[in-house]
C-alpha atoms as a PDB file:
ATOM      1  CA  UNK A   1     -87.137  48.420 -70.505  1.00  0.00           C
ATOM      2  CA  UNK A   2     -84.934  46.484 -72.572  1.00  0.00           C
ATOM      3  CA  UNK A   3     -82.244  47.577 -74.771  1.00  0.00           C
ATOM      4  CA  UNK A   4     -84.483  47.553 -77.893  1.00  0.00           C
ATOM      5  CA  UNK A   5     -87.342  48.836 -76.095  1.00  0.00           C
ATOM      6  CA  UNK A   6     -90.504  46.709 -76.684  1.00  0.00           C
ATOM      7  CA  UNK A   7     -93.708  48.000 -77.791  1.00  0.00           C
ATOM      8  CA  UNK A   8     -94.160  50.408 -74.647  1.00  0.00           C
ATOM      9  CA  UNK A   9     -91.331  52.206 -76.638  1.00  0.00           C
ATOM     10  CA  UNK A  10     -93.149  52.131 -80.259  1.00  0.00           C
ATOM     11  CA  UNK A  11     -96.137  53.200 -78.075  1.00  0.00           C
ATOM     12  CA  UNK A  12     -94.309  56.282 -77.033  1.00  0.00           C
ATOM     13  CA  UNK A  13     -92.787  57.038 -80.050  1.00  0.00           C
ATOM     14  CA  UNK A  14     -96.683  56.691 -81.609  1.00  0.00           C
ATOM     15  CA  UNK A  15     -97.435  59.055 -79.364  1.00  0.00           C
ATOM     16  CA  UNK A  16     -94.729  61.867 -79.635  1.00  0.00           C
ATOM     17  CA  UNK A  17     -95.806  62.096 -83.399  1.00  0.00           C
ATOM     18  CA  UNK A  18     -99.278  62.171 -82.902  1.00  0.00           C
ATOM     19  CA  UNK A  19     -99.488  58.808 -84.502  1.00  0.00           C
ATOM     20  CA  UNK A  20    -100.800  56.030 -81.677  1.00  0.00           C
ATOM     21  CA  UNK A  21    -104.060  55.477 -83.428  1.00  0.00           C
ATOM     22  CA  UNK A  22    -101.920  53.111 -85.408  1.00  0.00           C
ATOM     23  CA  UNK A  23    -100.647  51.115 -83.156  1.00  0.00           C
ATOM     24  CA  UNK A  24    -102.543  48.171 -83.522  1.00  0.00           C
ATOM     25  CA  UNK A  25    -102.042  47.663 -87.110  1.00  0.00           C
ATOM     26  CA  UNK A  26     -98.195  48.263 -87.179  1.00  0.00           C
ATOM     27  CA  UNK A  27     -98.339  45.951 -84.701  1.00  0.00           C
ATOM     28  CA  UNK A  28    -100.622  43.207 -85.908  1.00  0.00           C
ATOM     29  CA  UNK A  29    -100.559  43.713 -89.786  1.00  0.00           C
ATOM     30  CA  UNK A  30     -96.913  44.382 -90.124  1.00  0.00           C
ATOM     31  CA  UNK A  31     -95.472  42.919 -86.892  1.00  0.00           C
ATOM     32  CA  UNK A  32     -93.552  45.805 -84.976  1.00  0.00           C
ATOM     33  CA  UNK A  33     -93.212  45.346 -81.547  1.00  0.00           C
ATOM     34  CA  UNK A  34     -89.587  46.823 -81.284  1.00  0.00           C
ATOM     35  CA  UNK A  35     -88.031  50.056 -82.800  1.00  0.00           C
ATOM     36  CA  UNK A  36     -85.253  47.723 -84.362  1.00  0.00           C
ATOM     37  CA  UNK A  37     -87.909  46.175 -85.811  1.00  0.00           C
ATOM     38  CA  UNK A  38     -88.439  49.726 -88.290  1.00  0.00           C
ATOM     39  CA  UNK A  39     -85.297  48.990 -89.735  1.00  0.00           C
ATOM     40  CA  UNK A  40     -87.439  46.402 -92.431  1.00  0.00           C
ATOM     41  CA  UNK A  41     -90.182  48.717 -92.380  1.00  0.00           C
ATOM     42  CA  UNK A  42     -90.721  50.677 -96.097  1.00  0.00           C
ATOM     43  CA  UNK A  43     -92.611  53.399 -96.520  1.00  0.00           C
ATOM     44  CA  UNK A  44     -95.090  51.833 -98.454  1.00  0.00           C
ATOM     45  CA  UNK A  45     -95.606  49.232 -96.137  1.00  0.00           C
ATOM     46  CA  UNK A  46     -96.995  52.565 -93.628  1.00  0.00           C
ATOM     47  CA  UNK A  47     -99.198  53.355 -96.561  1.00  0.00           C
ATOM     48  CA  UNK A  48    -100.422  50.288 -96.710  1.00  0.00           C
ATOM     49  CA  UNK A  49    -101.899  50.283 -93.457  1.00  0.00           C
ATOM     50  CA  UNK A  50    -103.651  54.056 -94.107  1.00  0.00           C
ATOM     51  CA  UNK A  51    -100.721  56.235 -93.010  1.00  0.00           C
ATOM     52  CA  UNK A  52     -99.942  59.331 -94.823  1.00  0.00           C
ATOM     53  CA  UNK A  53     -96.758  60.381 -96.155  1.00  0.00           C
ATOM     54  CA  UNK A  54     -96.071  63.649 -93.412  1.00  0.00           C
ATOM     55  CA  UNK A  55     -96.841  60.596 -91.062  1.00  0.00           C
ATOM     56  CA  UNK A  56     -94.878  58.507 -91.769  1.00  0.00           C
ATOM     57  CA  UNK A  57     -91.956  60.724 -92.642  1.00  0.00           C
ATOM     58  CA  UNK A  58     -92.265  62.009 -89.139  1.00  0.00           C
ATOM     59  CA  UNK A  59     -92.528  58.539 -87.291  1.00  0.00           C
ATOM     60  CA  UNK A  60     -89.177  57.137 -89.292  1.00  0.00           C
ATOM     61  CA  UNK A  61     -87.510  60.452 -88.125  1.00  0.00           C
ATOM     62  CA  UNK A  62     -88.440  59.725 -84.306  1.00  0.00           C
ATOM     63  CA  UNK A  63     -87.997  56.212 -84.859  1.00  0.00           C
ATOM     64  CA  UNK A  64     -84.484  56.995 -85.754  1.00  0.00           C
ATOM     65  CA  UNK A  65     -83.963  59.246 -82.865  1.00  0.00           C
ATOM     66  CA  UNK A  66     -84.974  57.310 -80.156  1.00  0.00           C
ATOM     67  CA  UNK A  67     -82.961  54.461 -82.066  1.00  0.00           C
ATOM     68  CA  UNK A  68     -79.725  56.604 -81.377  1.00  0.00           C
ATOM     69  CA  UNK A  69     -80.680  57.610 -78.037  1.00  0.00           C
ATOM     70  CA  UNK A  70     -80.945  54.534 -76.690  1.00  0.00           C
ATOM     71  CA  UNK A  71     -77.515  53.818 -78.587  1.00  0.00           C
ATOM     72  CA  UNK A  72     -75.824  56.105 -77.035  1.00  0.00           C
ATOM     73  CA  UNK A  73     -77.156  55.727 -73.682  1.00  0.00           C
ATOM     74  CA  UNK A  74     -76.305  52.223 -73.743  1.00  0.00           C
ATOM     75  CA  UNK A  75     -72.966  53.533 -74.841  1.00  0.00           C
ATOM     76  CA  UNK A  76     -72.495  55.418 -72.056  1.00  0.00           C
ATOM     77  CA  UNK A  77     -73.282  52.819 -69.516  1.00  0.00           C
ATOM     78  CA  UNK A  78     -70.905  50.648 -70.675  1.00  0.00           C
ATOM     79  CA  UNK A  79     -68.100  53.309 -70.529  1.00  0.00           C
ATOM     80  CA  UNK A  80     -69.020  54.419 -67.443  1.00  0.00           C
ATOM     81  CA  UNK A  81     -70.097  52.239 -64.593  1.00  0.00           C
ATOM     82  CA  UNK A  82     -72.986  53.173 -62.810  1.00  0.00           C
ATOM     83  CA  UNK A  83     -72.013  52.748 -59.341  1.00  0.00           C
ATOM     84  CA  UNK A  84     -69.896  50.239 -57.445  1.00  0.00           C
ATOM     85  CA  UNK A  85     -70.435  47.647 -54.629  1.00  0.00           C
ATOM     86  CA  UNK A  86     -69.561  47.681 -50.701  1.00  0.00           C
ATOM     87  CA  UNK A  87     -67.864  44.071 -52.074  1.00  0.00           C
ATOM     88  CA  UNK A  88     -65.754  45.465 -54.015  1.00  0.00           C
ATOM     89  CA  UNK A  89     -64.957  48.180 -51.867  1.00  0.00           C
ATOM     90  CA  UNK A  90     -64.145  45.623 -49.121  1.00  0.00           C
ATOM     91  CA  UNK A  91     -62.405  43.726 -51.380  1.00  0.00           C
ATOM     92  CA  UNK A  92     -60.390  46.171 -53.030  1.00  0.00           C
ATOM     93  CA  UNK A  93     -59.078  47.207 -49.226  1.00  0.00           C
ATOM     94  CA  UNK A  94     -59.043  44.026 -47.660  1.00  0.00           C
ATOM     95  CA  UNK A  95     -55.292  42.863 -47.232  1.00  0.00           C
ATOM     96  CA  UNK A  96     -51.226  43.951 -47.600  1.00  0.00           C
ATOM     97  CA  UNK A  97     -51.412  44.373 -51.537  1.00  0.00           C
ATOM     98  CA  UNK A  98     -53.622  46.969 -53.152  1.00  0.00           C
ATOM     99  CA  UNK A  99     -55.124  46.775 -56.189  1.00  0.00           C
ATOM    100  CA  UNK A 100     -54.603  50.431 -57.403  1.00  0.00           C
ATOM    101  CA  UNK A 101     -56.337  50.120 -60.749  1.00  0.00           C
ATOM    102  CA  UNK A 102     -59.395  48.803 -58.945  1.00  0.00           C
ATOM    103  CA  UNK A 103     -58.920  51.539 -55.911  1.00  0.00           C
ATOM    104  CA  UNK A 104     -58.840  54.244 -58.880  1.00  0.00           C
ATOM    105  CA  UNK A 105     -62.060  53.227 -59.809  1.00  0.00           C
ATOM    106  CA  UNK A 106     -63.878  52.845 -56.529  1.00  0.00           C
ATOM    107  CA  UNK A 107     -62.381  55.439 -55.082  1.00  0.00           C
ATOM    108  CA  UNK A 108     -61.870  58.090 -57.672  1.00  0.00           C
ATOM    109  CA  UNK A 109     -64.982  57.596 -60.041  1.00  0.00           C
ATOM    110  CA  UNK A 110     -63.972  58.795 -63.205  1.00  0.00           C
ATOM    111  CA  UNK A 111     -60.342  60.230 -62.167  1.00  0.00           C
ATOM    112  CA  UNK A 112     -57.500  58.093 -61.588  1.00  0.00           C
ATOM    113  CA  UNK A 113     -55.985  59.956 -58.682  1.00  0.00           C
ATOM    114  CA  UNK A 114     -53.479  58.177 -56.079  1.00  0.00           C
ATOM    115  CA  UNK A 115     -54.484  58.966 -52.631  1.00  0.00           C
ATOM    116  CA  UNK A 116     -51.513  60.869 -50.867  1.00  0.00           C
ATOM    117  CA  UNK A 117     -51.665  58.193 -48.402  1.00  0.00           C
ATOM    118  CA  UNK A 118     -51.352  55.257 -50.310  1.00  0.00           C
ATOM    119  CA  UNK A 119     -48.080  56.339 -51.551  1.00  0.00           C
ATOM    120  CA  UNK A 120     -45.208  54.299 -49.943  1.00  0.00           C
END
């Protein structure tokens, strides 16, 4: 799934309120295949398609969830890396000088702790 999610995501979020009979018309009659898409999305434009007001209130409210989920999951991933490669694991060992910064992150994860035996 992509950042924005796509419109498996506004399926799902259809579906958490109880709402996926609409579907194809927020799709097709107002164009919403992406939950950053709802940010041009009015209210009346929902009751224009035959949405009711508890509806709709309750789909912009998940909409906005799942919006700062995803945020802050993608947040997240960029602060912290999800794993690391045997390259540069080799590379980050391979020769005289060590790169300490990178061993701190390969070897340590999160922590930036200096092996006892890499200390000359």
């Amino acid at each position: 799934m992509s950042d924005d999610g796509g419109i498996e995501c506004v399926y799902e979020v259809l579906q958490d309120v109880q709402l996926e009979q609409f579907l194809t018309r927020i799709r097709d009659d107002l164009q919403v295949t992406r939950l950053s898409h709802f940010d041009h999305v009015q209210p009346e434009d929902l009751e224009r398609i035959g949405m009711g007001r508890p509806g709709i209130r309750r789909l912009l409210d998940s909409v906005k969830k799942r919006k700062t989920q995803q945020w802050r999951r993608n947040l997240l991933t960029r602060l912290i890396p999800v794993g690391t490669t045997n390259k540069q694991t080799s590379a980050a060992g391979s020769g005289a000088k060590r790169n300490l910064s990178t061993d701190c992150l390969v070897n340590a994860g999160l922590t930036c702790l200096i092996q006892e035996k890499d200390v000359v």
